[in-house]
N, C-alpha and C. Protein backbone atom coordinates (compact mmCIF):
# COMPACT_ATOMS: atom_id res chain seq x y z
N UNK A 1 -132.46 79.92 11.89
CA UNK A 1 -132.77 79.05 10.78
C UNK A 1 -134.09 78.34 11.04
N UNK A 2 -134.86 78.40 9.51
CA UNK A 2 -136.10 77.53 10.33
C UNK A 2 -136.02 76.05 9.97
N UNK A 3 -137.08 75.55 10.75
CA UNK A 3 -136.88 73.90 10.23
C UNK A 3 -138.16 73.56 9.81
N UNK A 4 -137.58 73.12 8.84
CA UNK A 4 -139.04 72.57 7.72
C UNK A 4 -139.99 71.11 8.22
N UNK A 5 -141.13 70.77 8.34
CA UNK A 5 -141.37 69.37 8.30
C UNK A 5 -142.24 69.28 7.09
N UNK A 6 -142.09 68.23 6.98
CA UNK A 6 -142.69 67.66 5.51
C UNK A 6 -143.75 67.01 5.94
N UNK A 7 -144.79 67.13 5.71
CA UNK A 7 -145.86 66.49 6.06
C UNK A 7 -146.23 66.19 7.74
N UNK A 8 -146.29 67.41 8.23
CA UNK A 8 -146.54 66.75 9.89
C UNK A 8 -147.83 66.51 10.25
N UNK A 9 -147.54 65.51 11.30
CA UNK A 9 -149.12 65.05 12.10
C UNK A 9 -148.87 65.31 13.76
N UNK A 10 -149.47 65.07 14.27
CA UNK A 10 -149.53 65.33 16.15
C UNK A 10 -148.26 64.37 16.23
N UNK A 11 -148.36 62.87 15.56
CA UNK A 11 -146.72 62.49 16.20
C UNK A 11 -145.90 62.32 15.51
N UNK A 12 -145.99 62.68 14.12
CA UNK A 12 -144.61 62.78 13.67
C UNK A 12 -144.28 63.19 12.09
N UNK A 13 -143.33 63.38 11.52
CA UNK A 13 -143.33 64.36 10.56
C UNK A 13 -143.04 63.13 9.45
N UNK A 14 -143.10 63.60 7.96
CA UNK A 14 -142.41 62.09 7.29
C UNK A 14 -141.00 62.72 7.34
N UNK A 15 -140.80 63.51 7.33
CA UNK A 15 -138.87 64.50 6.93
C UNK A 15 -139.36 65.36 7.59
N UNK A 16 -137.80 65.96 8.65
CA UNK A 16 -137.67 67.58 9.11
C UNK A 16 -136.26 67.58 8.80
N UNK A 17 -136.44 69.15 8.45
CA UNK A 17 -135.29 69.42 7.51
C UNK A 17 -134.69 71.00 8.44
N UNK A 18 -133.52 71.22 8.83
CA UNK A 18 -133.02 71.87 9.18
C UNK A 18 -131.53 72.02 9.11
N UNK A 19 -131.18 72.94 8.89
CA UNK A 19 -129.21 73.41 8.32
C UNK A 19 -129.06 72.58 7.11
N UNK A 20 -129.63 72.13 6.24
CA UNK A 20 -130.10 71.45 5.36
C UNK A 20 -129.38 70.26 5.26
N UNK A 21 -130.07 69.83 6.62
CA UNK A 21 -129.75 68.35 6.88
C UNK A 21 -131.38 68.17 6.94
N UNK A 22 -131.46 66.70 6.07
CA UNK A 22 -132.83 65.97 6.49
C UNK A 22 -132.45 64.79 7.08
N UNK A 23 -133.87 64.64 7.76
CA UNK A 23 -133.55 63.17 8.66
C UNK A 23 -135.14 63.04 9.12
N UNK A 24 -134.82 61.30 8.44
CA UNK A 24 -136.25 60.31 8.36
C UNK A 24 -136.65 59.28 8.66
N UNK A 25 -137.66 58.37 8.78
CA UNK A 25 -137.61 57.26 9.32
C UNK A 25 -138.45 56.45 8.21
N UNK A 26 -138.37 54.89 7.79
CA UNK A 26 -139.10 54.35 6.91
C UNK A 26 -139.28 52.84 7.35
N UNK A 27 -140.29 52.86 7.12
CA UNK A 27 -140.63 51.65 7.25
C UNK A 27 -141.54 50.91 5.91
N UNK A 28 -141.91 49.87 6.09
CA UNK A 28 -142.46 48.86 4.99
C UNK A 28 -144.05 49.55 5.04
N UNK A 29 -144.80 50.02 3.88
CA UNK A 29 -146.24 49.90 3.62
C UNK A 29 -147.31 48.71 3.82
N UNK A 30 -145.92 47.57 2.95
CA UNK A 30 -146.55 45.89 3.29
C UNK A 30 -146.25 45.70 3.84
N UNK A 31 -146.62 45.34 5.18
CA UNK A 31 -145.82 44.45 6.05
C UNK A 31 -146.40 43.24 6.14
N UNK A 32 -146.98 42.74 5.33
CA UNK A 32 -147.24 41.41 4.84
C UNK A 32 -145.59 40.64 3.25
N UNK A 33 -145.11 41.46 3.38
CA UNK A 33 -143.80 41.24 2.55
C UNK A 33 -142.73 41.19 3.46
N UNK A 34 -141.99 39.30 2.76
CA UNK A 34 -140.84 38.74 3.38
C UNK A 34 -139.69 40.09 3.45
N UNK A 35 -138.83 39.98 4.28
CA UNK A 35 -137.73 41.14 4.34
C UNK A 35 -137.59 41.58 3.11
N UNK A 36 -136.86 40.97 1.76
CA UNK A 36 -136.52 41.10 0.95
C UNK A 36 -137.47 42.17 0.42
N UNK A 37 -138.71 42.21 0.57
CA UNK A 37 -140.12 43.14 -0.29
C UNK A 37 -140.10 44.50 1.09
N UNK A 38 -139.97 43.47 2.09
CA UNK A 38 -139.86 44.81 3.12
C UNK A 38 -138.22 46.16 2.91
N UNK A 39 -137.77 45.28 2.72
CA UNK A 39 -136.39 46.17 2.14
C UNK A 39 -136.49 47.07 1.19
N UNK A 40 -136.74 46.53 -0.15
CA UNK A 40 -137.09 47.25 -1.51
C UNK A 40 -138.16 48.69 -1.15
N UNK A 41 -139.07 48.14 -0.51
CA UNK A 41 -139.97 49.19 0.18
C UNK A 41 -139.76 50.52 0.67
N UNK A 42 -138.69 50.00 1.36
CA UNK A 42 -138.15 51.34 2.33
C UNK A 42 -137.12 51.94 1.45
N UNK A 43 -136.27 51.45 0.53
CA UNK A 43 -135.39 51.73 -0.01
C UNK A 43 -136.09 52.83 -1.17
N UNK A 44 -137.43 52.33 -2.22
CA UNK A 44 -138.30 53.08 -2.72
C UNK A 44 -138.63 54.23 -2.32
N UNK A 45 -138.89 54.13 -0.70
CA UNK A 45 -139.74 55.20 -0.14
C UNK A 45 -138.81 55.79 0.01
N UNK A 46 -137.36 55.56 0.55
CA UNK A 46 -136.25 56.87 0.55
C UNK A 46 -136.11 57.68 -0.45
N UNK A 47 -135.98 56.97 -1.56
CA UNK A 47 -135.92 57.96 -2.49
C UNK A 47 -137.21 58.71 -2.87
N UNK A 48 -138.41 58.60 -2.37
CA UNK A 48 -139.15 59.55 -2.59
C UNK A 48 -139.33 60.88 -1.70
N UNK A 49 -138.87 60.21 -0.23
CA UNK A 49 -138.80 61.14 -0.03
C UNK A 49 -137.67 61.83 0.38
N UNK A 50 -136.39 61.53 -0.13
CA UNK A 50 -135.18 62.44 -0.79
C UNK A 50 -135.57 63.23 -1.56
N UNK A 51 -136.34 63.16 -2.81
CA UNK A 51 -136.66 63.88 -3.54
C UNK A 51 -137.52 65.04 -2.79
N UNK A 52 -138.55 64.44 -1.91
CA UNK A 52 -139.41 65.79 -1.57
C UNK A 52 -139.03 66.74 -1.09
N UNK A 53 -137.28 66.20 -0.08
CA UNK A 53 -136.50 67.21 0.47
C UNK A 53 -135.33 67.73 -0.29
N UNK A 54 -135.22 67.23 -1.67
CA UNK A 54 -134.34 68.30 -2.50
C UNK A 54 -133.03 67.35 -2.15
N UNK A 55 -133.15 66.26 -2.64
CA UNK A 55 -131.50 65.58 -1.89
C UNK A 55 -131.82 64.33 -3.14
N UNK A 56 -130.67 63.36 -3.04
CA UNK A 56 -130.76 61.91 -3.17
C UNK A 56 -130.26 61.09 -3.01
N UNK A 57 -130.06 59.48 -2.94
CA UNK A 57 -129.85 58.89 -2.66
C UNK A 57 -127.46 58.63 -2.22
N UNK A 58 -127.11 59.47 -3.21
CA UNK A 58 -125.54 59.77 -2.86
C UNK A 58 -125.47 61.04 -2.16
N UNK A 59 -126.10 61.12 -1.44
CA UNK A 59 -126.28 62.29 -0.39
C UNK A 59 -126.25 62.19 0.84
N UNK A 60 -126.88 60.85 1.34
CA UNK A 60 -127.14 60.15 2.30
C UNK A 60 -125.91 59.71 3.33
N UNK A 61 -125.53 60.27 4.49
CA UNK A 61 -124.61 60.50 4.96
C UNK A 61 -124.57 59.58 6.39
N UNK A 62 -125.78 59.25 6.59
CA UNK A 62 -125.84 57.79 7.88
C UNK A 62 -127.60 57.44 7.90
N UNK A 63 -127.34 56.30 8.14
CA UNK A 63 -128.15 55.48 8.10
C UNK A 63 -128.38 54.56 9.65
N UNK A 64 -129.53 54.47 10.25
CA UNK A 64 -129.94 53.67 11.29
C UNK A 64 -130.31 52.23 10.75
N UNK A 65 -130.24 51.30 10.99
CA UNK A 65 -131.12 49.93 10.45
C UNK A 65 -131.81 49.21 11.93
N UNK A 66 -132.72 49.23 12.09
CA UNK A 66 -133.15 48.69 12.88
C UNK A 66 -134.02 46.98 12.77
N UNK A 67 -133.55 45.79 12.61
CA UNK A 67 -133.67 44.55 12.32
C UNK A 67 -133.77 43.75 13.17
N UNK A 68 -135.08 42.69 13.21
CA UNK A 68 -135.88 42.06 13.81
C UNK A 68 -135.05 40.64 14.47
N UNK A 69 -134.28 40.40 13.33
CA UNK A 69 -133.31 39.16 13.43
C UNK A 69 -132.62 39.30 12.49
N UNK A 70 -131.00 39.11 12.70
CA UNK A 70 -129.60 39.21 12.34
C UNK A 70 -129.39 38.30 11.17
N UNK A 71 -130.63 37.20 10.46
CA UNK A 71 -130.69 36.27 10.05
C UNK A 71 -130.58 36.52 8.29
N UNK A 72 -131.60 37.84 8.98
CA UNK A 72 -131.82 38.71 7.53
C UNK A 72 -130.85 39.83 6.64
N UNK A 73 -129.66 39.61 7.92
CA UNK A 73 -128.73 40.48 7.07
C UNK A 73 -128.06 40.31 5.62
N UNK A 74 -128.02 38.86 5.27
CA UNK A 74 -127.92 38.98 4.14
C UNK A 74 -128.42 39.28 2.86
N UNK A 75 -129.73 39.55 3.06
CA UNK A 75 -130.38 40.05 1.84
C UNK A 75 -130.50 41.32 1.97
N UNK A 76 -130.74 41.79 3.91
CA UNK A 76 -130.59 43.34 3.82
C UNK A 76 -129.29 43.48 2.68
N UNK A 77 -128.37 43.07 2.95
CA UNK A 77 -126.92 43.19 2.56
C UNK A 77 -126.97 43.83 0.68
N UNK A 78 -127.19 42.42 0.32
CA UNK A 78 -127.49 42.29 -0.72
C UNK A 78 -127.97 43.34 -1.83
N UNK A 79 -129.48 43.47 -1.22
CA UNK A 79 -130.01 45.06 -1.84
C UNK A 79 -129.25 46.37 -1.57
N UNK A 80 -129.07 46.24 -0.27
CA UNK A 80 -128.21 48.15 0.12
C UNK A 80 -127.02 48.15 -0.79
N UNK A 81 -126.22 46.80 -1.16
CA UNK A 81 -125.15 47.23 -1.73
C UNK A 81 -125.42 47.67 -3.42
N UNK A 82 -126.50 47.21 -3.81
CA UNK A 82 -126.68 47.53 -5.16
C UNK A 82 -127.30 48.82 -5.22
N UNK A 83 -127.89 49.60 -4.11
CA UNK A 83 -128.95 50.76 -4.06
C UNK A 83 -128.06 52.08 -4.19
N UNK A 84 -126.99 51.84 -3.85
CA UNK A 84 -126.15 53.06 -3.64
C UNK A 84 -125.14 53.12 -4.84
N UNK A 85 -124.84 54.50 -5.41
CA UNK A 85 -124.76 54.43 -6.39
C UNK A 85 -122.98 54.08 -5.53
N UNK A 86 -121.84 53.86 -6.71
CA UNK A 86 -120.27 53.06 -6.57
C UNK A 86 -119.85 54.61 -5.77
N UNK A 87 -119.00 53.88 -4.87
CA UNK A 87 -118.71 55.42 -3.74
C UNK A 87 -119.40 56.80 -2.75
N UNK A 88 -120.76 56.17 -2.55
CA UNK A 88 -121.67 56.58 -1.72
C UNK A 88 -122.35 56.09 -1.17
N UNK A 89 -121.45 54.98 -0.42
CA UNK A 89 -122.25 54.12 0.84
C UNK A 89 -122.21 55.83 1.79
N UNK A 90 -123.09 55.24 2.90
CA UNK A 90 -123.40 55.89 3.94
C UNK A 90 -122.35 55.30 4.96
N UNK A 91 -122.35 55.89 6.49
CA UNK A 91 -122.11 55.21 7.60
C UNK A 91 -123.08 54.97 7.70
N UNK A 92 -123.21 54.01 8.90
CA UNK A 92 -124.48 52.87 8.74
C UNK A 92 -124.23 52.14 10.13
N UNK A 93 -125.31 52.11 11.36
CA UNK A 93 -125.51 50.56 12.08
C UNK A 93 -126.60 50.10 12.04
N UNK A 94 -125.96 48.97 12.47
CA UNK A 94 -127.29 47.85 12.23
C UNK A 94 -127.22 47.39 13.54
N UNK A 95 -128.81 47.36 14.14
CA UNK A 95 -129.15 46.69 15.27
C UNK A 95 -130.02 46.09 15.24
N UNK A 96 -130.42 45.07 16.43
CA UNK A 96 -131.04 43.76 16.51
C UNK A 96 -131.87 44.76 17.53
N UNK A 97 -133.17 45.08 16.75
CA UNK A 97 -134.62 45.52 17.30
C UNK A 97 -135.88 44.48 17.39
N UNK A 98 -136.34 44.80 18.86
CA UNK A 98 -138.03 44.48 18.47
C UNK A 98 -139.08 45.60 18.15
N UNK A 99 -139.26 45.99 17.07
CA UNK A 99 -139.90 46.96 16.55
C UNK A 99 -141.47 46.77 17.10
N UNK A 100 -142.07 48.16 16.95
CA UNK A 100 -143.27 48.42 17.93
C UNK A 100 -144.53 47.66 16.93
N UNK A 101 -144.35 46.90 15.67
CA UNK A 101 -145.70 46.11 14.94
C UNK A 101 -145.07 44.92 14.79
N UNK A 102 -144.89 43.67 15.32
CA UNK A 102 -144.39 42.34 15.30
C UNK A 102 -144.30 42.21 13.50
N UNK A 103 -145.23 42.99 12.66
CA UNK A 103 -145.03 42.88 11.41
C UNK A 103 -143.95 43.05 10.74
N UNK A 104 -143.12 44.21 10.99
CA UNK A 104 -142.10 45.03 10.83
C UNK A 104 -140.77 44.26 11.15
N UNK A 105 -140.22 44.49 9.45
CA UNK A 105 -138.89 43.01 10.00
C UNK A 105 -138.11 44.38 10.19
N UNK A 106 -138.14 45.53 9.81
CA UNK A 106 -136.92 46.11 9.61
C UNK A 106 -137.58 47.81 9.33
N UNK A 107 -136.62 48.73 9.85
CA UNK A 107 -136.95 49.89 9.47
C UNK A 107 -135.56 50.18 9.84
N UNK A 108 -135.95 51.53 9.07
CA UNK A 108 -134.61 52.73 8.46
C UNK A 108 -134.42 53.95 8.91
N UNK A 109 -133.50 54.96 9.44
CA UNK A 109 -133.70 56.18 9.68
C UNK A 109 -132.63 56.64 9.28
N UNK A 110 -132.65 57.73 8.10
CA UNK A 110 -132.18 57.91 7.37
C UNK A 110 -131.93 59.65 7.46
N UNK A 111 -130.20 60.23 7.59
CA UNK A 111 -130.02 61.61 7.63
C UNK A 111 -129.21 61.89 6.19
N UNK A 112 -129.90 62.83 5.04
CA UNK A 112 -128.97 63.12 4.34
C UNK A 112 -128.64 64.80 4.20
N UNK A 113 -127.54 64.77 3.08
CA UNK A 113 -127.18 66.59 2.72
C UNK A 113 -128.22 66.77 2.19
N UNK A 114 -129.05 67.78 2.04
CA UNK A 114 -130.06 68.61 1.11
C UNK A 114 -129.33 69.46 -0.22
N UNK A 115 -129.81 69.78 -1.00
CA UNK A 115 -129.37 70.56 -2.07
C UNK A 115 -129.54 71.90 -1.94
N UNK A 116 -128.69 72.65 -2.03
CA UNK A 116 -129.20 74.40 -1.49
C UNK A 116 -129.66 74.58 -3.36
């Protein structure tokens, strides 16, 4: 089977897609935006690039959260529960990261089903 990457560079791909499982990582564009804008962000960018890999958002089968401070879980909270459509939460953890740009409240890594 081959494995697809979606856009690769020397370190890293935006989606690789193989047994038509994708799996991604997202982070904020602004990272001048409070969590809440940093959230929406990544949540945006999933679904774009769900789409590029033929999937969407009730497809999404686990989720990484990686979060700066535990403080912010409630608005993480807040948005993820409205993002998913009723009966397609993901599995999901959430951990207390120091992410590699002090900017970065929060990033995502995200594995879903693909669409044959």
């Amino acid at each position: 089977m081959d494995i697809k990457r979606i856009n690769p560079t020397v370190r890293w791909s935006d989606a690789t897609v193989f047994n038509n499982m994708a799996h991604f990582v997202e982070i904020a564009e602004d990272t001048s935006a409070d969590i809440s804008g940093q959230v929406q962000q990544i949540l945006t960018q999933a679904e774009a690039t769900l789409a590029l890999v033929n999937s969407n958002k009730s497809r999404i089968l686990s989720v990484t959260i990686y979060v700066t401070d535990f403080a912010y879980l409630a608005t993480l909270n807040a948005q993820w529960d409205v993002w998913f459509p009723e009966g397609c939460a993901p599995s999901r953890a959430c951990v207390k990261a120091e992410l590699v740009d002090p900017s970065y409240l929060v990033e995502m890594t995200f594995v879903a089903a693909v669409l044959s």
